[in-house]
PDB file of N, CA and C in Angstrom:
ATOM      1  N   UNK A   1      -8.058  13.410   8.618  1.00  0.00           N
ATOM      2  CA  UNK A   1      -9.446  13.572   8.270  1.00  0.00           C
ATOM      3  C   UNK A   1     -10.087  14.524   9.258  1.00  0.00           C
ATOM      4  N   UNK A   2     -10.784  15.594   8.525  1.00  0.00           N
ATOM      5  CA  UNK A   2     -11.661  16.260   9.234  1.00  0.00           C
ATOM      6  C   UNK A   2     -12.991  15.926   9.099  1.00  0.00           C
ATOM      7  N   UNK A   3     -14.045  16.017  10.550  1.00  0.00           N
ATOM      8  CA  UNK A   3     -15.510  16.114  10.568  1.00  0.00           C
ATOM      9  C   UNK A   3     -16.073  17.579  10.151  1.00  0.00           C
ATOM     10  N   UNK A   4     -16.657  17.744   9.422  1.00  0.00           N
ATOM     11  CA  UNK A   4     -17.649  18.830   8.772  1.00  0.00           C
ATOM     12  C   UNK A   4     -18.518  18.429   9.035  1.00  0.00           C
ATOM     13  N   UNK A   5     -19.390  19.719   9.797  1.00  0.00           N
ATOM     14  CA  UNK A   5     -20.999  19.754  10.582  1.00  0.00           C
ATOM     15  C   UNK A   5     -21.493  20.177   9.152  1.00  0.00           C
ATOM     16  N   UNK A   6     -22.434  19.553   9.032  1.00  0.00           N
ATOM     17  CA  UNK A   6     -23.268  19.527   7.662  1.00  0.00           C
ATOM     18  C   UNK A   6     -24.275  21.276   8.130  1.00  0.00           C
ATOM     19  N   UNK A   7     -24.071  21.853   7.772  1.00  0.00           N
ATOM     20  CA  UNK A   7     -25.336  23.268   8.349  1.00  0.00           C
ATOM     21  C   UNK A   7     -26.727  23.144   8.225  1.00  0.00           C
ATOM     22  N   UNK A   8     -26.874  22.657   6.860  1.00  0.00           N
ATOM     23  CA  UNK A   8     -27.950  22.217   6.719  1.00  0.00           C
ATOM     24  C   UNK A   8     -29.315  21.309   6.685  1.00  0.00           C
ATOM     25  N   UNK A   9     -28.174  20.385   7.650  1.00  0.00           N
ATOM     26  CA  UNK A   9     -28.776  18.996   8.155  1.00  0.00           C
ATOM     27  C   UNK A   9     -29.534  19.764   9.454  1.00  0.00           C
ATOM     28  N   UNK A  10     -30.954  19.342   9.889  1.00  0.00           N
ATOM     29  CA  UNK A  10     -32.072  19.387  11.124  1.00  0.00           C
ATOM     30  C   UNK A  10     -30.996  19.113  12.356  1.00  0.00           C
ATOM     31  N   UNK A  11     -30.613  18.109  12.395  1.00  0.00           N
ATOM     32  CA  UNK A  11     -29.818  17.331  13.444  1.00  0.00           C
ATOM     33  C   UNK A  11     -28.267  17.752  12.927  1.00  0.00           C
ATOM     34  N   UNK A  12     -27.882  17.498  14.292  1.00  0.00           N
ATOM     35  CA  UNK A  12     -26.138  17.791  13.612  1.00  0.00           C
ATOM     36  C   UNK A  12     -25.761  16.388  12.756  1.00  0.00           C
ATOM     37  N   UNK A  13     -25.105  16.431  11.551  1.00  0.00           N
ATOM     38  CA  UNK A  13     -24.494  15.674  10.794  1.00  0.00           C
ATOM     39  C   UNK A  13     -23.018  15.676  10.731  1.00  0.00           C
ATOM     40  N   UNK A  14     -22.307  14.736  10.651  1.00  0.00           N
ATOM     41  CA  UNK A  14     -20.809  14.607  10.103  1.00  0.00           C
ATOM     42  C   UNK A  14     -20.593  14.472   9.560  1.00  0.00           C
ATOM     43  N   UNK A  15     -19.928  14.697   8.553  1.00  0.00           N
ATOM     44  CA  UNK A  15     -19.308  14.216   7.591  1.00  0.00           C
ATOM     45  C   UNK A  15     -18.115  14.078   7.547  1.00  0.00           C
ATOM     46  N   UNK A  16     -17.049  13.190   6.898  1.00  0.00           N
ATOM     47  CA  UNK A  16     -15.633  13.072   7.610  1.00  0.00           C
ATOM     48  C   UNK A  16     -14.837  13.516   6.170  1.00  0.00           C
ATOM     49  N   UNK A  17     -14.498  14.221   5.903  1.00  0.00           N
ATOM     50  CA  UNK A  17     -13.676  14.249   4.297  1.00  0.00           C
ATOM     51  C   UNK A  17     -12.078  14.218   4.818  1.00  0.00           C
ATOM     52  N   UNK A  18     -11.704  13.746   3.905  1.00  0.00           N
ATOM     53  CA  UNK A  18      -9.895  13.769   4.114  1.00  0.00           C
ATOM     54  C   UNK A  18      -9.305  14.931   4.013  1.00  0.00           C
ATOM     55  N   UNK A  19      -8.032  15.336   4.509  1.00  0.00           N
ATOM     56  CA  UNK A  19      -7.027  16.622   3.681  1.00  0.00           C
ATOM     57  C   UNK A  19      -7.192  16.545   2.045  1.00  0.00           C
ATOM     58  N   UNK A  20      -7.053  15.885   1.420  1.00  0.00           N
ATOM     59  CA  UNK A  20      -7.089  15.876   0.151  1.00  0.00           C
ATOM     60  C   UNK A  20      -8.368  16.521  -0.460  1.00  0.00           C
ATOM     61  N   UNK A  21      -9.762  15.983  -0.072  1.00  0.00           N
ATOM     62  CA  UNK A  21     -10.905  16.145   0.123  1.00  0.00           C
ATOM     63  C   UNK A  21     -11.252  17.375   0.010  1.00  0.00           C
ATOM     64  N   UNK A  22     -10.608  17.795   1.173  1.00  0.00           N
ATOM     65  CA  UNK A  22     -11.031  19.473   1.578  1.00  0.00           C
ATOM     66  C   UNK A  22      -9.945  20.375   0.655  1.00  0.00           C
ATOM     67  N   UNK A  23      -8.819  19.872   0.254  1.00  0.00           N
ATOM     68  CA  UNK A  23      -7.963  20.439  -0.970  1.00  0.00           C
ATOM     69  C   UNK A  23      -8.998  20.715  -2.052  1.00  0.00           C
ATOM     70  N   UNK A  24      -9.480  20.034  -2.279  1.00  0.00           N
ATOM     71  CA  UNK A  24      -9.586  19.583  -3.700  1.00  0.00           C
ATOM     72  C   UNK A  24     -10.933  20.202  -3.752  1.00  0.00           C
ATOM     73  N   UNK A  25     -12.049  20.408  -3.392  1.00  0.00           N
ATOM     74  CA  UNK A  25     -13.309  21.401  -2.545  1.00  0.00           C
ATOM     75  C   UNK A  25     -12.821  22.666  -2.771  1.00  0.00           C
ATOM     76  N   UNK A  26     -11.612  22.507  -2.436  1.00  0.00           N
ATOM     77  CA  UNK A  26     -11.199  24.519  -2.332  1.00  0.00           C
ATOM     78  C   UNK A  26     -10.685  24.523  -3.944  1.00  0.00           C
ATOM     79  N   UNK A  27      -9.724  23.445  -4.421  1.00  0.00           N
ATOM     80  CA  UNK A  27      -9.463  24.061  -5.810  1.00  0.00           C
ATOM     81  C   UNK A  27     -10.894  23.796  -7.012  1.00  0.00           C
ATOM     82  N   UNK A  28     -12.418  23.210  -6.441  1.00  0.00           N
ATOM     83  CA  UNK A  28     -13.677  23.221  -7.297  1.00  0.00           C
ATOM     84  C   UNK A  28     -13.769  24.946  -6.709  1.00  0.00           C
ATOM     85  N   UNK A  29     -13.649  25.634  -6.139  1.00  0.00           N
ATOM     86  CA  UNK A  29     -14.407  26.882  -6.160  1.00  0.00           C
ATOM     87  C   UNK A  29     -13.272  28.052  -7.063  1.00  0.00           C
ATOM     88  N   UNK A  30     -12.499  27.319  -7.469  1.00  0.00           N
ATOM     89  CA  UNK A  30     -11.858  28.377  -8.804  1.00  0.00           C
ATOM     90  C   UNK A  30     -12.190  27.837 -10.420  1.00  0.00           C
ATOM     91  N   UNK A  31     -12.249  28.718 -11.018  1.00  0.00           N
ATOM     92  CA  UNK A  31     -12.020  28.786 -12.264  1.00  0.00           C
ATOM     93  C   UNK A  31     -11.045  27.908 -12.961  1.00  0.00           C
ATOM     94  N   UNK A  32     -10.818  27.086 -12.284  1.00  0.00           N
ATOM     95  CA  UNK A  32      -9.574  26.333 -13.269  1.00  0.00           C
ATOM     96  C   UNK A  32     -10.503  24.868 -13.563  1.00  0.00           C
ATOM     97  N   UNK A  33      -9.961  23.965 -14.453  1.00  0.00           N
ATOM     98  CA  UNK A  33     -10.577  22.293 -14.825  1.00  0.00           C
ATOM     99  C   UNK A  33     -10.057  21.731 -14.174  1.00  0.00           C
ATOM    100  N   UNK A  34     -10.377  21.011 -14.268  1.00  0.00           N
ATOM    101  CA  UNK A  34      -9.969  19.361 -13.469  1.00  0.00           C
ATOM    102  C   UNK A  34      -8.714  19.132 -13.535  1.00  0.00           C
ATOM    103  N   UNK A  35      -8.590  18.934 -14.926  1.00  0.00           N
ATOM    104  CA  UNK A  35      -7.046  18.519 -15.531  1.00  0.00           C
ATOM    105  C   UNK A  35      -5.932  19.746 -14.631  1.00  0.00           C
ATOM    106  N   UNK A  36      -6.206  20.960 -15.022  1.00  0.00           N
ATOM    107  CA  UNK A  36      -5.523  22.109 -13.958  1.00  0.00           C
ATOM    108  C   UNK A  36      -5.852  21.917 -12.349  1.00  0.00           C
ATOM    109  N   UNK A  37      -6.899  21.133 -11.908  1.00  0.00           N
ATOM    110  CA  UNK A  37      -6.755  21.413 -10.636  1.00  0.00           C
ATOM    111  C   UNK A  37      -5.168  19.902 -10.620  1.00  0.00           C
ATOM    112  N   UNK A  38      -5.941  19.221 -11.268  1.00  0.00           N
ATOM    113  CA  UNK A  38      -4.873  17.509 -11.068  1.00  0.00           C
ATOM    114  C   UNK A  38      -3.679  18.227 -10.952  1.00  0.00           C
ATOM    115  N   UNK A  39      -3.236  19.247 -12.214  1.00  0.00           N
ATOM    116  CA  UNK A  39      -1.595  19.600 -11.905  1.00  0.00           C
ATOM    117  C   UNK A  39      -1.638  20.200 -10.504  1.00  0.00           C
ATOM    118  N   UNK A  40      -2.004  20.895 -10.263  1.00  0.00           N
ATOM    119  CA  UNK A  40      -1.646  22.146  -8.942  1.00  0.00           C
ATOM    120  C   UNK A  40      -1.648  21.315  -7.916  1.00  0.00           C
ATOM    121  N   UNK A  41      -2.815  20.331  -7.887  1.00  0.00           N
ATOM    122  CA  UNK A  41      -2.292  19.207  -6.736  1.00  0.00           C
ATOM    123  C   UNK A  41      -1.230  17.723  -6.726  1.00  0.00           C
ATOM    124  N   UNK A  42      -0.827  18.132  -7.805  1.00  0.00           N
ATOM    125  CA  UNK A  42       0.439  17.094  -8.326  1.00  0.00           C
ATOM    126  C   UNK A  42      -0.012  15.708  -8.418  1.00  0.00           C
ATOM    127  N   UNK A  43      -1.365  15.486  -8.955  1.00  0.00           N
ATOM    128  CA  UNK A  43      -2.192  13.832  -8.714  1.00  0.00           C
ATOM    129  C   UNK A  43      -2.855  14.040 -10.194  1.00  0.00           C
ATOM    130  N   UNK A  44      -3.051  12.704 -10.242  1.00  0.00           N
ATOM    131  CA  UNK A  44      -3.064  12.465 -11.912  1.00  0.00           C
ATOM    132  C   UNK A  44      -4.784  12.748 -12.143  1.00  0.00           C
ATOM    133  N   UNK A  45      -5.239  13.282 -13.399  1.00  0.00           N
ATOM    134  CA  UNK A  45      -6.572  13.675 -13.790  1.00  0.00           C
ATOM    135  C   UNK A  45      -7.739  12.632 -13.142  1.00  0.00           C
ATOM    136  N   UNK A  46      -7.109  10.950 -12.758  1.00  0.00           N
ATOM    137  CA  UNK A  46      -7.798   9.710 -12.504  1.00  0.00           C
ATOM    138  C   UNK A  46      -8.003   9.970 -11.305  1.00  0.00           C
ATOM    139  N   UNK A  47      -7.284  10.267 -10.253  1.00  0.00           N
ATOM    140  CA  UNK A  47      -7.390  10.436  -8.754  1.00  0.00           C
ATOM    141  C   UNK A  47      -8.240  11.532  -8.575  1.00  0.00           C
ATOM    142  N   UNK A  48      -8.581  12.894  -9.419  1.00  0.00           N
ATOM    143  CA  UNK A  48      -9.122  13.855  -8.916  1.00  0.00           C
ATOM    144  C   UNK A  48     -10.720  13.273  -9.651  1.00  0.00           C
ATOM    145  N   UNK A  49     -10.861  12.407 -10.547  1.00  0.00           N
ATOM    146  CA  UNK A  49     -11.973  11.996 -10.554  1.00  0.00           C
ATOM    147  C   UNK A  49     -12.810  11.280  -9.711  1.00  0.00           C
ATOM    148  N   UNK A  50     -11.741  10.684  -8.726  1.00  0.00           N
ATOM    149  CA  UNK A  50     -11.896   9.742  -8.041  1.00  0.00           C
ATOM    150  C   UNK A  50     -12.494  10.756  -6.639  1.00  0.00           C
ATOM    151  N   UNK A  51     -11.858  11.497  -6.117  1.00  0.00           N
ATOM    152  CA  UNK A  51     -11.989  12.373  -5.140  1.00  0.00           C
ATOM    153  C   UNK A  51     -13.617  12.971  -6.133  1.00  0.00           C
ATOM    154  N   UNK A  52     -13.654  13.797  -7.101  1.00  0.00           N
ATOM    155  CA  UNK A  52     -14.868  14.159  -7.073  1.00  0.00           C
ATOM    156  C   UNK A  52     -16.564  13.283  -7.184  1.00  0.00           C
ATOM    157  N   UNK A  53     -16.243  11.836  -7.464  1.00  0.00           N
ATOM    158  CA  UNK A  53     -17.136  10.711  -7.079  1.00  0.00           C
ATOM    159  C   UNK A  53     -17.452  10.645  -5.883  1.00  0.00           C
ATOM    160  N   UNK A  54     -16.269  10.653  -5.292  1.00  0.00           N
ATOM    161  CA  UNK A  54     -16.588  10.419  -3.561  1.00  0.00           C
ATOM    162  C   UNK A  54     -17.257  11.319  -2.958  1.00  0.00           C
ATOM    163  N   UNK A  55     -17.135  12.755  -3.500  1.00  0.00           N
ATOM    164  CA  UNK A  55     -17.450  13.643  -2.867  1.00  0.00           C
ATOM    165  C   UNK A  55     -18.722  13.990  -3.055  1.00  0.00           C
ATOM    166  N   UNK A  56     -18.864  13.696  -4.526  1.00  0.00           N
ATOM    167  CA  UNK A  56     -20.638  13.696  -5.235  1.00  0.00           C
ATOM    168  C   UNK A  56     -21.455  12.371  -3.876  1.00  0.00           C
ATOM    169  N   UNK A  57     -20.373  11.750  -3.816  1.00  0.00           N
ATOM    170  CA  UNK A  57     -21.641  10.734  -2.545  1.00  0.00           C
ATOM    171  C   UNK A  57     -22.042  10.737  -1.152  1.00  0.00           C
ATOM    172  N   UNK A  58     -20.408  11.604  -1.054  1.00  0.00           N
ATOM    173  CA  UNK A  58     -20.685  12.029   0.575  1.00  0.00           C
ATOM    174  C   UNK A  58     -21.499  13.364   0.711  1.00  0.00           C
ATOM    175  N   UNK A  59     -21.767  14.051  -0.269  1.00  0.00           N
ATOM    176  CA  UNK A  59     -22.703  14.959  -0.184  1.00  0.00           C
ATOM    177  C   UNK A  59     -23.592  15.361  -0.670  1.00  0.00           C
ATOM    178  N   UNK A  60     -24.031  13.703  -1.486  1.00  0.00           N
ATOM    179  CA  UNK A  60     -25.154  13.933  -1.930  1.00  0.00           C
ATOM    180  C   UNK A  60     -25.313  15.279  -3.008  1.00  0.00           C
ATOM    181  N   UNK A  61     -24.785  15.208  -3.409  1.00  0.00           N
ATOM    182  CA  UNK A  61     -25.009  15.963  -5.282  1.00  0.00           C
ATOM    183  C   UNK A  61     -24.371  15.508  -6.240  1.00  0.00           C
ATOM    184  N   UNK A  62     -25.066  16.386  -7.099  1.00  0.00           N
ATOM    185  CA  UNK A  62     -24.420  15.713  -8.673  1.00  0.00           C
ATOM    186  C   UNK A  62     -23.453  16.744  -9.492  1.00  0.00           C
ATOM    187  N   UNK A  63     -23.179  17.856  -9.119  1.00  0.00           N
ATOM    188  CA  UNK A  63     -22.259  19.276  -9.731  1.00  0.00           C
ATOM    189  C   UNK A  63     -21.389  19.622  -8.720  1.00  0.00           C
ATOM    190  N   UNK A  64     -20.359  20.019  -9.668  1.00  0.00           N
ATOM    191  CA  UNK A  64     -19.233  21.013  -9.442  1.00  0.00           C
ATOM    192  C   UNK A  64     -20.260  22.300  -8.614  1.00  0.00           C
ATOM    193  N   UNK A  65     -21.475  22.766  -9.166  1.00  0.00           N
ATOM    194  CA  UNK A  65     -21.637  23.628  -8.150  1.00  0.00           C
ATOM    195  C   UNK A  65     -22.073  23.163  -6.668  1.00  0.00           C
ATOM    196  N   UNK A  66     -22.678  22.307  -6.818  1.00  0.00           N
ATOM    197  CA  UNK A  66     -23.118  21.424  -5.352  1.00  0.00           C
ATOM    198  C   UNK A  66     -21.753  21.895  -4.687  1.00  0.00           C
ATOM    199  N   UNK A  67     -20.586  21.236  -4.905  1.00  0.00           N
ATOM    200  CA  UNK A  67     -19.545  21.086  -3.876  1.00  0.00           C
ATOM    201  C   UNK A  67     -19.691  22.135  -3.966  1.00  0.00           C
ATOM    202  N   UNK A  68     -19.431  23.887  -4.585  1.00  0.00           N
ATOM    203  CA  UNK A  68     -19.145  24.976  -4.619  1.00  0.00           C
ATOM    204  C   UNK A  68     -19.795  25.442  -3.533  1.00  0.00           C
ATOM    205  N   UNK A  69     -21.300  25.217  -3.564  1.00  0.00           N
ATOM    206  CA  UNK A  69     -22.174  25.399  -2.959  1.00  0.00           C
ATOM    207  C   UNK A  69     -22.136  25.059  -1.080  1.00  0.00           C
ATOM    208  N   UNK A  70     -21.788  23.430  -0.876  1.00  0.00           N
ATOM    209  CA  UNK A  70     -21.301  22.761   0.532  1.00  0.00           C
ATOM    210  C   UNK A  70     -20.163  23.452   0.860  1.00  0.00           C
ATOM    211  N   UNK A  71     -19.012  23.807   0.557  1.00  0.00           N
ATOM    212  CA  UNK A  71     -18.242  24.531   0.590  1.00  0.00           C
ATOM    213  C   UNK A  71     -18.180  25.837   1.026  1.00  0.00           C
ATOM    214  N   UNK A  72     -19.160  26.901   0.772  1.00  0.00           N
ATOM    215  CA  UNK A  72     -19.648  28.035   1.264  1.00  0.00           C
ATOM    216  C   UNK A  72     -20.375  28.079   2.175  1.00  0.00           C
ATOM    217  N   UNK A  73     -21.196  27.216   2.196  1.00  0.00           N
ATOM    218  CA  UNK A  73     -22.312  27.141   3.640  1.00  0.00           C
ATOM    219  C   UNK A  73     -21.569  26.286   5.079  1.00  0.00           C
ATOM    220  N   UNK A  74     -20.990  25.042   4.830  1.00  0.00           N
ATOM    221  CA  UNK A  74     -19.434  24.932   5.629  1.00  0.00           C
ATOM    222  C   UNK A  74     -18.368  25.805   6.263  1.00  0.00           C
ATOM    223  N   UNK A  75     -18.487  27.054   6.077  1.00  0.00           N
ATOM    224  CA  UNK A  75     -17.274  27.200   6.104  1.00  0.00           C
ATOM    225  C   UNK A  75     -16.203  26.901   5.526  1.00  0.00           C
ATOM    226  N   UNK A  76     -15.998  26.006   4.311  1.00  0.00           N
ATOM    227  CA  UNK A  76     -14.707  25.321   3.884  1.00  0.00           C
ATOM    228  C   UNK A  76     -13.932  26.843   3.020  1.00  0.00           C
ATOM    229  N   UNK A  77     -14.547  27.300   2.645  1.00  0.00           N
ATOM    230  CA  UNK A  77     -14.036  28.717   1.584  1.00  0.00           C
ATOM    231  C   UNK A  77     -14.961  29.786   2.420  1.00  0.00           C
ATOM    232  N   UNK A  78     -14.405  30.818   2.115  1.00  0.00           N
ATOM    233  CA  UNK A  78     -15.019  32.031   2.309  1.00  0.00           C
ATOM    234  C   UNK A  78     -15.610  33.173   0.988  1.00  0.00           C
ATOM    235  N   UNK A  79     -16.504  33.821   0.933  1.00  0.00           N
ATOM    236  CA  UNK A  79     -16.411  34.319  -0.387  1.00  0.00           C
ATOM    237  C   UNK A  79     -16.532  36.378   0.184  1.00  0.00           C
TER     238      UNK A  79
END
């Protein structure tokens, strides 16, 4: 598990996401679905739903672009 400094938090924030987490963050900023990200990460369509729930809570949004979005301002992707 990695801590991610939230950028946009006043105060420094943490957030702790797993390897998987931060996988799965990088395969929301492509063009592919869900079902295609599930294959490429070899985990079934249920688990990557599961990862994108969690992730809708640990960061507080409700879209695929949200994460797209935390993701770019993070550092997690580069564009």
């Amino acid at each position: 598990m990695k801590p991610v400094a939230d950028a946009a938090a006043t105060a420094i924030e943490f957030i702790v996401l797993t390897d998987k987490e931060i996988e799965f963050l990088k395969w929301c900023c492509t063009e592919k679905s869900y079902k295609e990200i599930a294959d490429a990460m070899n985990i079934s369509p249920r688990v990557v739903e599961t990862l994108r729930s969690n992730l809708f809570e640990k960061l507080d949004t409700l879209s695929r672009v949200g994460l797209v979005m935390y993701a770019i301002r993070n550092g997690i992707i580069t564009v």
